[in-house]
N, C-alpha and C. Protein backbone atom coordinates (compact mmCIF):
# COMPACT_ATOMS: atom_id res chain seq x y z
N UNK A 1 -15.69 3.32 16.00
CA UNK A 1 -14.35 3.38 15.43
C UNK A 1 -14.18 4.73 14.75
N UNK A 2 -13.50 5.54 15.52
CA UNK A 2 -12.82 6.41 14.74
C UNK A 2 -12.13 7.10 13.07
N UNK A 3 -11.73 5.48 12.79
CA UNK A 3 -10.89 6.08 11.75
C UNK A 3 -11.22 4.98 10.68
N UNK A 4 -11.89 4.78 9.28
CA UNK A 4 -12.20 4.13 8.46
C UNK A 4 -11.46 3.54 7.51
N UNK A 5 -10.32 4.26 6.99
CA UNK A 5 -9.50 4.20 6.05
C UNK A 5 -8.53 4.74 6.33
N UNK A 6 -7.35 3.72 6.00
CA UNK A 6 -5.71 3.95 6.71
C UNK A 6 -4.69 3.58 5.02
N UNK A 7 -4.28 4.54 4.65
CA UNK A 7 -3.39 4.17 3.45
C UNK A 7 -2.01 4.30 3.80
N UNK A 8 -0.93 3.16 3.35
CA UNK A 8 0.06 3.05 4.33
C UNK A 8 1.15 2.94 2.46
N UNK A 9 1.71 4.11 2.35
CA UNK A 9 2.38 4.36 0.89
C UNK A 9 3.98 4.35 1.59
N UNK A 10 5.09 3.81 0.34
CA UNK A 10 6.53 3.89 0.81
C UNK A 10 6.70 3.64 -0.64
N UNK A 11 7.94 3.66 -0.93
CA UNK A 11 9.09 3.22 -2.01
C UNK A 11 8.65 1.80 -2.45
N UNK A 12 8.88 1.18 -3.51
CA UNK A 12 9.20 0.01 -3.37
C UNK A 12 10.23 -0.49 -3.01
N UNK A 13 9.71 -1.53 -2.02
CA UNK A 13 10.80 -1.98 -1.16
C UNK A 13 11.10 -1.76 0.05
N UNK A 14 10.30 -0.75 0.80
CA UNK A 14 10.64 -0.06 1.99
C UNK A 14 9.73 -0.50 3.15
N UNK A 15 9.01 -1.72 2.55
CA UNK A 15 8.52 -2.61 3.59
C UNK A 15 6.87 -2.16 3.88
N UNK A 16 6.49 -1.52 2.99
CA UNK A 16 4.80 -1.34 3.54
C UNK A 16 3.79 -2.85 3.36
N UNK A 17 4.36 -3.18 2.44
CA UNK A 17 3.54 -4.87 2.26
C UNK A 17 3.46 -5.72 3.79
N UNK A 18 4.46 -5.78 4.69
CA UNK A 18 5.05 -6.26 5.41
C UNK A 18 4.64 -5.84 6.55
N UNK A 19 4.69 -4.29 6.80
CA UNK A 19 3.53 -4.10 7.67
C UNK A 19 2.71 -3.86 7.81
N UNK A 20 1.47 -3.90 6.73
CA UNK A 20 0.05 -3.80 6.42
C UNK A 20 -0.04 -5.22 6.91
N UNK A 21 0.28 -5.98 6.21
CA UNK A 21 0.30 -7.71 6.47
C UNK A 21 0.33 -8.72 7.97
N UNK A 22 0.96 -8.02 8.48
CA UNK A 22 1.86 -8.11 9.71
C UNK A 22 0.04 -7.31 11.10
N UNK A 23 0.00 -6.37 10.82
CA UNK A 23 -0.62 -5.10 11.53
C UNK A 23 -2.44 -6.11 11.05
N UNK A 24 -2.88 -6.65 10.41
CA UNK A 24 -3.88 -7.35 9.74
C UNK A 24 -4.22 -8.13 10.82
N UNK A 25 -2.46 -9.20 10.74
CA UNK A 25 -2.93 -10.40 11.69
C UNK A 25 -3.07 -9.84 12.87
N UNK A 26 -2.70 -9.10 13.20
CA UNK A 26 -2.38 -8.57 14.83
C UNK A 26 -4.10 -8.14 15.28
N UNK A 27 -4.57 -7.45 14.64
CA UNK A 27 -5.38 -6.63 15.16
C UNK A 27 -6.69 -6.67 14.13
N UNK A 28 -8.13 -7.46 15.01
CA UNK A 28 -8.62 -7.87 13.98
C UNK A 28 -9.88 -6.61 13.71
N UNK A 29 -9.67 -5.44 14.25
CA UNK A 29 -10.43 -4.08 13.57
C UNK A 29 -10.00 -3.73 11.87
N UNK A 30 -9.18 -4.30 11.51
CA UNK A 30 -8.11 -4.00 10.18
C UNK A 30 -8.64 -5.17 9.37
N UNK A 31 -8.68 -4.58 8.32
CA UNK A 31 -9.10 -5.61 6.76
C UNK A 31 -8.25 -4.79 5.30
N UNK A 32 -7.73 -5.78 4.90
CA UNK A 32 -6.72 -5.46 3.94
C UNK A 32 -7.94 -5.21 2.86
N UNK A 33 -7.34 -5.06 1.69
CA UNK A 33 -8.32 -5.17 0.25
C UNK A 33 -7.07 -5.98 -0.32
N UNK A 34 -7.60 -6.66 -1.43
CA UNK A 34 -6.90 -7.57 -2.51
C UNK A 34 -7.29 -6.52 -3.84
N UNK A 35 -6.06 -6.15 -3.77
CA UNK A 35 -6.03 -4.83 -4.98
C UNK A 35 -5.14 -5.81 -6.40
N UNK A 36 -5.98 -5.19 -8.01
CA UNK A 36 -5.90 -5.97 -8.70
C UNK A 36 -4.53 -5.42 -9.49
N UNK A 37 -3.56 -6.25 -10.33
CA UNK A 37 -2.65 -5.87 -10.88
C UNK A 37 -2.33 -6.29 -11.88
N UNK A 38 -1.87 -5.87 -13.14
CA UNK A 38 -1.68 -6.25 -14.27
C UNK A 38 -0.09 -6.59 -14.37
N UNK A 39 0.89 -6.79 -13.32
CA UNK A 39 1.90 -7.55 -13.04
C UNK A 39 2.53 -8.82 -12.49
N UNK A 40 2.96 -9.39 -13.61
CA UNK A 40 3.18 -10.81 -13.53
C UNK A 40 3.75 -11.29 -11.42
N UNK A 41 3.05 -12.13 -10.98
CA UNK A 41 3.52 -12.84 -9.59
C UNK A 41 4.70 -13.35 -9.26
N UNK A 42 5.20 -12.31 -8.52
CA UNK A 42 6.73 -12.86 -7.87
C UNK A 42 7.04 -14.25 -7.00
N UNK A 43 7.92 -14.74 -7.19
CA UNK A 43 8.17 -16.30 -6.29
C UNK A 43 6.94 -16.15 -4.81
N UNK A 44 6.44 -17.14 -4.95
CA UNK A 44 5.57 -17.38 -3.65
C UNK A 44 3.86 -16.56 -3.79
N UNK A 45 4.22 -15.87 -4.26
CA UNK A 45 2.75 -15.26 -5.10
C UNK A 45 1.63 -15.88 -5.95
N UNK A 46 0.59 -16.20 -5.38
CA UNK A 46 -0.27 -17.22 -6.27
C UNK A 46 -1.81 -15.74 -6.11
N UNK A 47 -2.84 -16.30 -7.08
CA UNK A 47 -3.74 -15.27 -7.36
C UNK A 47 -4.76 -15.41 -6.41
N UNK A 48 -4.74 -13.91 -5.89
CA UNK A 48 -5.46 -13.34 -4.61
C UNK A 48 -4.64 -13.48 -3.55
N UNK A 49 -3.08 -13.60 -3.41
CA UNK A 49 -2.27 -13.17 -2.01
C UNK A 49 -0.98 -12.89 -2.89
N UNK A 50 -0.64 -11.69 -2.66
CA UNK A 50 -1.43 -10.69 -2.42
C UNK A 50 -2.38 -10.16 -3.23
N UNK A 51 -2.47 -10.32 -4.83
CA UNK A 51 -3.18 -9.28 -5.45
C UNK A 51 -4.07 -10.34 -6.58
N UNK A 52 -4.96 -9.94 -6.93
CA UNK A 52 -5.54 -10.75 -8.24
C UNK A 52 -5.01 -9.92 -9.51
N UNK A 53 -4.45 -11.01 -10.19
CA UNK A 53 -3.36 -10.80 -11.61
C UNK A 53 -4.00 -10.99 -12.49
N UNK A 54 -4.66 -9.96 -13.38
CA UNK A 54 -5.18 -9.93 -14.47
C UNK A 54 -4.42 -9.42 -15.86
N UNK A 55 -5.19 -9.67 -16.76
CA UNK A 55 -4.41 -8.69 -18.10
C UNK A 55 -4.46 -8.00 -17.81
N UNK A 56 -4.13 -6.41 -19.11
CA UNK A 56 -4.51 -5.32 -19.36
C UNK A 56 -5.80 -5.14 -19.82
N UNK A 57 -6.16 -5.93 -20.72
CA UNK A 57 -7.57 -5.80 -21.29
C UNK A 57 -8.28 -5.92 -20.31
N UNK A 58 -8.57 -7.09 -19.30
CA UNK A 58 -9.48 -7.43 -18.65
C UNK A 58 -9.57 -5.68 -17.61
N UNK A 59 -8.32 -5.63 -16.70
CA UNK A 59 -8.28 -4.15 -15.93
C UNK A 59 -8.87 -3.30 -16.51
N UNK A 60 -8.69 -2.87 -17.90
CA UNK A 60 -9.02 -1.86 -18.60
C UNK A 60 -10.62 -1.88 -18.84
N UNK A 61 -10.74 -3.27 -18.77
CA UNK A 61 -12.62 -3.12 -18.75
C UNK A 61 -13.23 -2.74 -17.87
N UNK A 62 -12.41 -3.17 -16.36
CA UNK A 62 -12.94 -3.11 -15.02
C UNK A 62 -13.22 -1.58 -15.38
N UNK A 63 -11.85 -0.80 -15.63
CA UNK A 63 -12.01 0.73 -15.26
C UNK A 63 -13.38 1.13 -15.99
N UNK A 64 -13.57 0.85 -17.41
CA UNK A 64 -14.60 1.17 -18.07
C UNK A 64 -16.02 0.85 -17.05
N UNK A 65 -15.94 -0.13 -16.58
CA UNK A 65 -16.75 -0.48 -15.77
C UNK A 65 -17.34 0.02 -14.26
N UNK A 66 -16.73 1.09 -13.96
CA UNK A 66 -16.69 1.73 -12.64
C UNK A 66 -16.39 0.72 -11.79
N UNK A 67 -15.69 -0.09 -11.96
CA UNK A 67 -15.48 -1.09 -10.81
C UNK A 67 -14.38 -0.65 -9.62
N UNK A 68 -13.42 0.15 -9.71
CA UNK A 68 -12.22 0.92 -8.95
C UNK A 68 -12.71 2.06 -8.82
N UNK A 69 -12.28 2.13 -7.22
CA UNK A 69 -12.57 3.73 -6.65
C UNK A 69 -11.73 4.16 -7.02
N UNK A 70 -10.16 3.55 -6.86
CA UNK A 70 -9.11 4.49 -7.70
C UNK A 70 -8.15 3.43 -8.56
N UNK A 71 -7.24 4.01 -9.44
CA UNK A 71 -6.69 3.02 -9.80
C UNK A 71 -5.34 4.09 -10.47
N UNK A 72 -4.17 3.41 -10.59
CA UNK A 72 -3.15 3.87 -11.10
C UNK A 72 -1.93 3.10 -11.79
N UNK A 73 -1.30 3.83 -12.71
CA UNK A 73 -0.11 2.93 -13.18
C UNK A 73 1.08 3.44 -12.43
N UNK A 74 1.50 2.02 -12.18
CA UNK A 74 3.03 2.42 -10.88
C UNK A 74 4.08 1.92 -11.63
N UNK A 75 5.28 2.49 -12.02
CA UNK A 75 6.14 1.92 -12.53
C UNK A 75 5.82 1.53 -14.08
N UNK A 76 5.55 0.02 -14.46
CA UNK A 76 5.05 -0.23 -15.73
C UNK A 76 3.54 -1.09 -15.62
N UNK A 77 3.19 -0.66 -14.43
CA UNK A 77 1.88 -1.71 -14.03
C UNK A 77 0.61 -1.06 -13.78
N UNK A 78 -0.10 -1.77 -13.90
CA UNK A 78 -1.37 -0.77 -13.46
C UNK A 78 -1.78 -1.57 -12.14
N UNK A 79 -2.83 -0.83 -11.15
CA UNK A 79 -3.12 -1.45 -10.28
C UNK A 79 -4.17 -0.25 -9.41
N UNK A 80 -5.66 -1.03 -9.31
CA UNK A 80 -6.53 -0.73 -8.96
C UNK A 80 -7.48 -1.45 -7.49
N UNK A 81 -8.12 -0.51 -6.80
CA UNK A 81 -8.66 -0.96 -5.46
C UNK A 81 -9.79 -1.31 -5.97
N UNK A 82 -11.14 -2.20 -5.89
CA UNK A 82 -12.22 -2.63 -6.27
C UNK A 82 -13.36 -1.79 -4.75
N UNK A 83 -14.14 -0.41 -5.22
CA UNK A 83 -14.74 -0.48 -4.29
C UNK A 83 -15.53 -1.28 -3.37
N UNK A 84 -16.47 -2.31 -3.96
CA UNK A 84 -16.99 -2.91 -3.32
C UNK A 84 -16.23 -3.79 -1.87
N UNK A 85 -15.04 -4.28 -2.13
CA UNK A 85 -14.32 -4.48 -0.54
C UNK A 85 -14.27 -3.39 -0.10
N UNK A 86 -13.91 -2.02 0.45
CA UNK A 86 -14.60 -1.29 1.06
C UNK A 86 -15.53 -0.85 1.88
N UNK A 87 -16.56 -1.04 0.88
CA UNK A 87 -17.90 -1.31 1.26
C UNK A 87 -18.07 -1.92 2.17
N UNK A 88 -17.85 -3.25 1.44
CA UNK A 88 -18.16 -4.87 2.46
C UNK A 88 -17.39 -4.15 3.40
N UNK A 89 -16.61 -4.05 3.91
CA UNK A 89 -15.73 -4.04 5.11
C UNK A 89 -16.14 -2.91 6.34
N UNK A 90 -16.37 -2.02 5.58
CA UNK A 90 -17.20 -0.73 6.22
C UNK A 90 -18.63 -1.04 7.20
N UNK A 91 -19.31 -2.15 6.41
CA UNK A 91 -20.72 -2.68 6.59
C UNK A 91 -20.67 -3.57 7.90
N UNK A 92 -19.26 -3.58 7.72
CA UNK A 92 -18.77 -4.92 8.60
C UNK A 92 -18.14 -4.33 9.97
N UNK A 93 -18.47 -2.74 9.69
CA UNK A 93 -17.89 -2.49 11.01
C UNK A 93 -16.20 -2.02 11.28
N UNK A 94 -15.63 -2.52 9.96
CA UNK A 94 -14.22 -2.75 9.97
C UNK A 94 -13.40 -1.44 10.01
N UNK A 95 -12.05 -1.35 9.73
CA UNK A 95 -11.33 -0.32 9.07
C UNK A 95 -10.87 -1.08 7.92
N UNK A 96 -10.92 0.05 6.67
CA UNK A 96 -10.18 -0.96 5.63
C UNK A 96 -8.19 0.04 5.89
N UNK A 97 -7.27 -1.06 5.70
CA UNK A 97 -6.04 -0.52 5.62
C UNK A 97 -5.72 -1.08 4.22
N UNK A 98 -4.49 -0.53 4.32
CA UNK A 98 -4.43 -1.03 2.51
C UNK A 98 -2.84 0.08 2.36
N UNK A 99 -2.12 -0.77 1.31
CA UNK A 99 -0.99 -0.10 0.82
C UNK A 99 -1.01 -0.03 -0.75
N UNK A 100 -0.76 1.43 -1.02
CA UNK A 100 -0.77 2.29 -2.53
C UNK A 100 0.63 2.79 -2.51
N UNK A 101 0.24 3.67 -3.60
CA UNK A 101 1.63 4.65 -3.73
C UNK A 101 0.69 6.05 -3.61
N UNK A 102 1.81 7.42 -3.66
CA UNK A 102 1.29 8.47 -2.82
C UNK A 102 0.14 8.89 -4.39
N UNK A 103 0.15 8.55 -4.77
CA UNK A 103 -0.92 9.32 -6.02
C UNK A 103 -2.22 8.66 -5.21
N UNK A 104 -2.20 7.63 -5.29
CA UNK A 104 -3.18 6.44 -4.72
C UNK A 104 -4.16 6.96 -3.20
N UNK A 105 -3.04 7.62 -2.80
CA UNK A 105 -3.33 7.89 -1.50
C UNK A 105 -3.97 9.78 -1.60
N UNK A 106 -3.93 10.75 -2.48
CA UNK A 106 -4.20 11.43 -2.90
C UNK A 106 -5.66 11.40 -3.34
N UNK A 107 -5.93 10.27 -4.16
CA UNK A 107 -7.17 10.03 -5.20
C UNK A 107 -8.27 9.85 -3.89
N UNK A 108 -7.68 9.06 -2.76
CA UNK A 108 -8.32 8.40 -1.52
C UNK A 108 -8.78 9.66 -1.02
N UNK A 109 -7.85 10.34 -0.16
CA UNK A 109 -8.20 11.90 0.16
C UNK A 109 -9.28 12.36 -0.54
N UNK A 110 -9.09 12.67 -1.53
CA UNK A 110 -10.15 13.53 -2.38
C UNK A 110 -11.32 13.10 -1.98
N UNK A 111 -11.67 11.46 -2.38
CA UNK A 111 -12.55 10.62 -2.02
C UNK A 111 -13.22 10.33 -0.62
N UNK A 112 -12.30 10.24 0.13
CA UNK A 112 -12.51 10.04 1.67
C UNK A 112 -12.30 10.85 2.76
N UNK A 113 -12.03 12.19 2.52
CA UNK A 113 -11.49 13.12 3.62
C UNK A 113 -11.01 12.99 4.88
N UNK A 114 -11.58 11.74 5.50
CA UNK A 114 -11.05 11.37 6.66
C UNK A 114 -10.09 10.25 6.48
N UNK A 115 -10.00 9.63 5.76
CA UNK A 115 -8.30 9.16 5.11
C UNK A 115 -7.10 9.32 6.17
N UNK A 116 -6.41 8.36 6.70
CA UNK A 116 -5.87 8.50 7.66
C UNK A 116 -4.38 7.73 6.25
N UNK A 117 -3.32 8.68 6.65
CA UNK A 117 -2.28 8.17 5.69
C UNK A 117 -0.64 8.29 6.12
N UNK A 118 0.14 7.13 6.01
CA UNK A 118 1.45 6.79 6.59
C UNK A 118 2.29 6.51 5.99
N UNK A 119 3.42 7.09 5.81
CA UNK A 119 4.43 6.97 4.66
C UNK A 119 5.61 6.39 5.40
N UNK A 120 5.99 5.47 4.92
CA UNK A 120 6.92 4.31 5.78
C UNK A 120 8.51 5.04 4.30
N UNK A 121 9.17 5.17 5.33
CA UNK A 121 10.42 5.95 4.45
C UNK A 121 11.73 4.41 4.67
N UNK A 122 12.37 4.29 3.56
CA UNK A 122 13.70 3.64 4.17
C UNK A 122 14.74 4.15 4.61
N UNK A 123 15.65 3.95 5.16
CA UNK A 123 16.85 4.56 6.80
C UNK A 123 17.37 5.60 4.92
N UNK A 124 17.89 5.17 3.62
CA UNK A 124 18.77 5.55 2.51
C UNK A 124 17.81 5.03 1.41
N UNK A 125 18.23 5.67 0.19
CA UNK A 125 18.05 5.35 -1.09
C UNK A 125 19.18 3.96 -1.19
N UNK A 126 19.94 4.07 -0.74
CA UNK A 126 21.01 3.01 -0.76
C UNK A 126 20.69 1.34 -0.37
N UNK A 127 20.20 1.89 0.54
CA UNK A 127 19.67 0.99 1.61
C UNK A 127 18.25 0.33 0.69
N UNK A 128 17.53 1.09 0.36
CA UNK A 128 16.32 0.83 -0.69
C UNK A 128 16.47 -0.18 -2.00
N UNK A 129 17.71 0.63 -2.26
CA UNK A 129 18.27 -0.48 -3.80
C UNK A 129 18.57 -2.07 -3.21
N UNK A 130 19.43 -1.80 -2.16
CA UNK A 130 19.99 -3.13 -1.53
C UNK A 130 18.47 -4.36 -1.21
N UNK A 131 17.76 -3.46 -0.88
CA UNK A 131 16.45 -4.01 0.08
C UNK A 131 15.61 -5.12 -1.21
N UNK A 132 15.73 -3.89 -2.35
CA UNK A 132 14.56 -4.37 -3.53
C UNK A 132 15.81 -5.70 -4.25
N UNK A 133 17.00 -5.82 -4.65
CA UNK A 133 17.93 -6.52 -4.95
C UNK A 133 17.73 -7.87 -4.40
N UNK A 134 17.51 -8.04 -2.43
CA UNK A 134 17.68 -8.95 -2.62
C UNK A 134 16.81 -9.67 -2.45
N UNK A 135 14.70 -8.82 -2.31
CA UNK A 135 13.90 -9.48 -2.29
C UNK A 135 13.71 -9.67 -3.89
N UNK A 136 13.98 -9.60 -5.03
CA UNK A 136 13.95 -10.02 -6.04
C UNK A 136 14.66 -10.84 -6.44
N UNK A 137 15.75 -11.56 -6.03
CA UNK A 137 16.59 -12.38 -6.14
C UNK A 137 17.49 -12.11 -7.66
N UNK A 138 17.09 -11.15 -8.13
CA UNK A 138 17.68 -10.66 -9.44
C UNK A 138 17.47 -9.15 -9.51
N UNK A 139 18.29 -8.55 -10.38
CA UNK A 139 18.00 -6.83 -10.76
C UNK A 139 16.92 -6.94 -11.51
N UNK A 140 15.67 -6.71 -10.88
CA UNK A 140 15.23 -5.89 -12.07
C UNK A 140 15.29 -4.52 -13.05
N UNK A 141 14.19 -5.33 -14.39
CA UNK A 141 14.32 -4.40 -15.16
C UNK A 141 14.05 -3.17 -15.20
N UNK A 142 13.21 -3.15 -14.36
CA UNK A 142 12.80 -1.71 -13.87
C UNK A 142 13.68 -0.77 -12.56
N UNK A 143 14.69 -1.16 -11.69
CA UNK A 143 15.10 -0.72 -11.42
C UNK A 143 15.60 0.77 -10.84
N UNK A 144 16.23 1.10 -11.96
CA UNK A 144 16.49 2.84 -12.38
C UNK A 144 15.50 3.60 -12.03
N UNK A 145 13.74 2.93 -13.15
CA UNK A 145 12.36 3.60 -12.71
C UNK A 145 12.49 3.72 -11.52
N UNK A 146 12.65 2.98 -10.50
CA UNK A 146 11.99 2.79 -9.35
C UNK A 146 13.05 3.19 -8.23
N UNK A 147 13.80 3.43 -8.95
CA UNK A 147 15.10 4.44 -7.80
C UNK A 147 14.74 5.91 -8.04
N UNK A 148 14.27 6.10 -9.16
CA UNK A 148 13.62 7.31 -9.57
C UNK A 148 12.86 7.85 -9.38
N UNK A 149 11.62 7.15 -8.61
CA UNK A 149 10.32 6.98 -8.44
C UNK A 149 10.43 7.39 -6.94
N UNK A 150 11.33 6.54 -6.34
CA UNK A 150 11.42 6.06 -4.93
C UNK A 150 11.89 7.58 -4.48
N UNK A 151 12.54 8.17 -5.19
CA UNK A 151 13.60 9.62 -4.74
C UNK A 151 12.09 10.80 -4.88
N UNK A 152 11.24 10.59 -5.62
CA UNK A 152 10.16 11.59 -6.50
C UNK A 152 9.22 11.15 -5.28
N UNK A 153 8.76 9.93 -4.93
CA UNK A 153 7.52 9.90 -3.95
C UNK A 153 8.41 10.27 -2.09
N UNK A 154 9.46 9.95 -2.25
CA UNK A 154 9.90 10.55 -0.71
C UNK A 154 9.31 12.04 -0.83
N UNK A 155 9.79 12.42 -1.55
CA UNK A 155 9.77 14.07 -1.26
C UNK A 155 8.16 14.65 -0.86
N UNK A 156 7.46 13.38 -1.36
CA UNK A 156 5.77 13.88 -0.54
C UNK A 156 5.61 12.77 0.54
N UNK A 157 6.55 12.72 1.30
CA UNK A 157 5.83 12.02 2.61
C UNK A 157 5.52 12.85 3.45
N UNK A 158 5.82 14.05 3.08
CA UNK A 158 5.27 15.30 4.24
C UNK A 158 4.14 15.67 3.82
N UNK A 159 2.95 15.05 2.64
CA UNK A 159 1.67 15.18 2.66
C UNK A 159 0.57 14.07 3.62
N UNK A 160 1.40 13.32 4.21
CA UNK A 160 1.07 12.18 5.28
C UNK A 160 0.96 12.79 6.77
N UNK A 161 -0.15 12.14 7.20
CA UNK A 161 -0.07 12.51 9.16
C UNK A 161 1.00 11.98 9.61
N UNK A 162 1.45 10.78 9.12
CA UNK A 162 2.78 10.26 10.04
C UNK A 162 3.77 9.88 8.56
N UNK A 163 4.97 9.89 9.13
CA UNK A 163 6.12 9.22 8.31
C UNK A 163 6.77 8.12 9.50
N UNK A 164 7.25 7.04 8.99
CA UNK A 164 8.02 5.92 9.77
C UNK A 164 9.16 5.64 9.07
N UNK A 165 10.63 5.82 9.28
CA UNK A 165 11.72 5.33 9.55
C UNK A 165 12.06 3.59 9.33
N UNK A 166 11.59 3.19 8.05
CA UNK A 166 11.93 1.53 8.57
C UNK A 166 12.99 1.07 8.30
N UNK A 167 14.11 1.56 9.33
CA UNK A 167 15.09 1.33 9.88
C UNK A 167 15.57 -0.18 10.62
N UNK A 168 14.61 -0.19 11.89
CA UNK A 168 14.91 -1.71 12.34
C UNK A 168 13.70 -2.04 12.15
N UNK A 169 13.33 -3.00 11.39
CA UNK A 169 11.48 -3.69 11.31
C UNK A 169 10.61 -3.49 12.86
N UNK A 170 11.38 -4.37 13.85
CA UNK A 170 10.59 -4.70 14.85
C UNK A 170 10.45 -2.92 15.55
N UNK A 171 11.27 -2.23 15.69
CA UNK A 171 10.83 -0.79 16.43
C UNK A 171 9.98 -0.31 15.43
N UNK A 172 10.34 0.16 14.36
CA UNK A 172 9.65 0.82 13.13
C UNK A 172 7.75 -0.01 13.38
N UNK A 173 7.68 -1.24 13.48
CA UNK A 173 6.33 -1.77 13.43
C UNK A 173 5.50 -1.43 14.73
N UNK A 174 6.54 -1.00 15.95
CA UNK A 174 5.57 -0.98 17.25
C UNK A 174 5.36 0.40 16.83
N UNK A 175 6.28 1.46 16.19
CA UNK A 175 5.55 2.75 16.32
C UNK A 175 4.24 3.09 15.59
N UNK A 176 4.15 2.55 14.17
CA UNK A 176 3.34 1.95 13.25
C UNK A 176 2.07 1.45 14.31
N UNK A 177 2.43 0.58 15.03
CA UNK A 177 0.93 0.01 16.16
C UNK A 177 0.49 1.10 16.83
N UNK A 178 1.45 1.59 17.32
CA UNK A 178 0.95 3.16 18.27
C UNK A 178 0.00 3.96 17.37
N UNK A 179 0.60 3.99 16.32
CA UNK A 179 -0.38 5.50 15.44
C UNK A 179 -2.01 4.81 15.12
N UNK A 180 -1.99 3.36 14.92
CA UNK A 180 -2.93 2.76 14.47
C UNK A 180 -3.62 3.06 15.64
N UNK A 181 -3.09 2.08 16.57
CA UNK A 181 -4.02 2.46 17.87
C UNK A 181 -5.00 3.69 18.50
N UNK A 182 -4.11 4.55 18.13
CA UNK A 182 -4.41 6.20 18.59
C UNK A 182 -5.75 6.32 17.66
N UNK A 183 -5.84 6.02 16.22
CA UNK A 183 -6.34 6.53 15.17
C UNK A 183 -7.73 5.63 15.34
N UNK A 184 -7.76 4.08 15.63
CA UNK A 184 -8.91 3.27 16.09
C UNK A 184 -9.34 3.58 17.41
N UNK A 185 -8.78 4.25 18.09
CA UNK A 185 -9.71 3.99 19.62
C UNK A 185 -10.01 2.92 20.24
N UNK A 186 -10.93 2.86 21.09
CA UNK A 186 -11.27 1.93 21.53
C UNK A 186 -12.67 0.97 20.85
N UNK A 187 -12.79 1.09 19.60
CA UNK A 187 -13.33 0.80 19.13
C UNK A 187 -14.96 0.62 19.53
């Protein structure tokens, strides 16, 4: 296998959960990580799918602890990768994929040089607000941050090998399969 580590960064909201998730079941060379977060679980969210929900204190020990290869605060949250899945997954032959934000995917680089990384863009900022609105079923409070955020991390998707358009899901995901493909080989 070619390619070890695939970091797949976008906006919130612009659908990288969806096709990390999606790209997992499909293709069983790919292993997600269960990255930990100190933000409360949205409708349908229970602990460990997607993320294990801890305090601050407890995270903050992990870090003390060398337990995260990287870890960052996004918005008002913190949220860290646990090396050891990695590892395991590596041992296993696997690729690990996994979705960050572009700092996240930076720290990885440094770390991993062969870091393979995909920045999934939405069609508008417009389109982005609408997207996050109505998978929250309410405005959040954070909002503004994260229209703010969303405008500040576009502008580095040109530090990525690929950018994707997720425009219509189903085209946007086969091109997404193509790059994966190319990047795993024939395993």
């Amino acid at each position: 296998m070619r390619t070890r580590l695939i970091v797949v960064a976008a906006p919130s909201g612009a659908g990288k959960s969806s096709f990390v998730e999606r790209i997992c079941r499909e293709d069983s060379r790919l292993v997600d990580t269960v990255t930990y977060t100190t933000r409360a679980p949205r409708s349908g969210e229970s602990e460990g799918h997607p993320y294990h929900f801890v305090g601050h204190d407890e995270f903050e020990k992990k870090i003390r602890d060398g337990f995260f290869v990287e870890w960052a605060q996004v918005h008002t949250n913190l949220y860290g990768t646990p090396l050891n899945q990695l590892e395991g997954a590596w041992s296993e032959g696997k690729c690990v994929i996994m979705d960050v934000d572009v700092q996240g995917y930076r720290t990885f680089k440094s770390k991993f040089p062969d870091t393979k990384g995909v920045f999934i863009l939405p069609p508008s900022i417009d389109e982005l607000r609408r997207r996050i609105l109505k998978r929250d079923a309410k405005t959040p409070a954070d909002i503004e941050i994260r229209m703010v955020n969303a405008e500040r991390e576009m502008l580095q998707s040109k530090d990525f090998d690929v950018q994707i358009v997720n425009d219509n899901f189903e085209e946007s995901f086969q091109k997404f399969k193509k790059v994966l493909d190319e990047w795993l080989g024939s395993g």
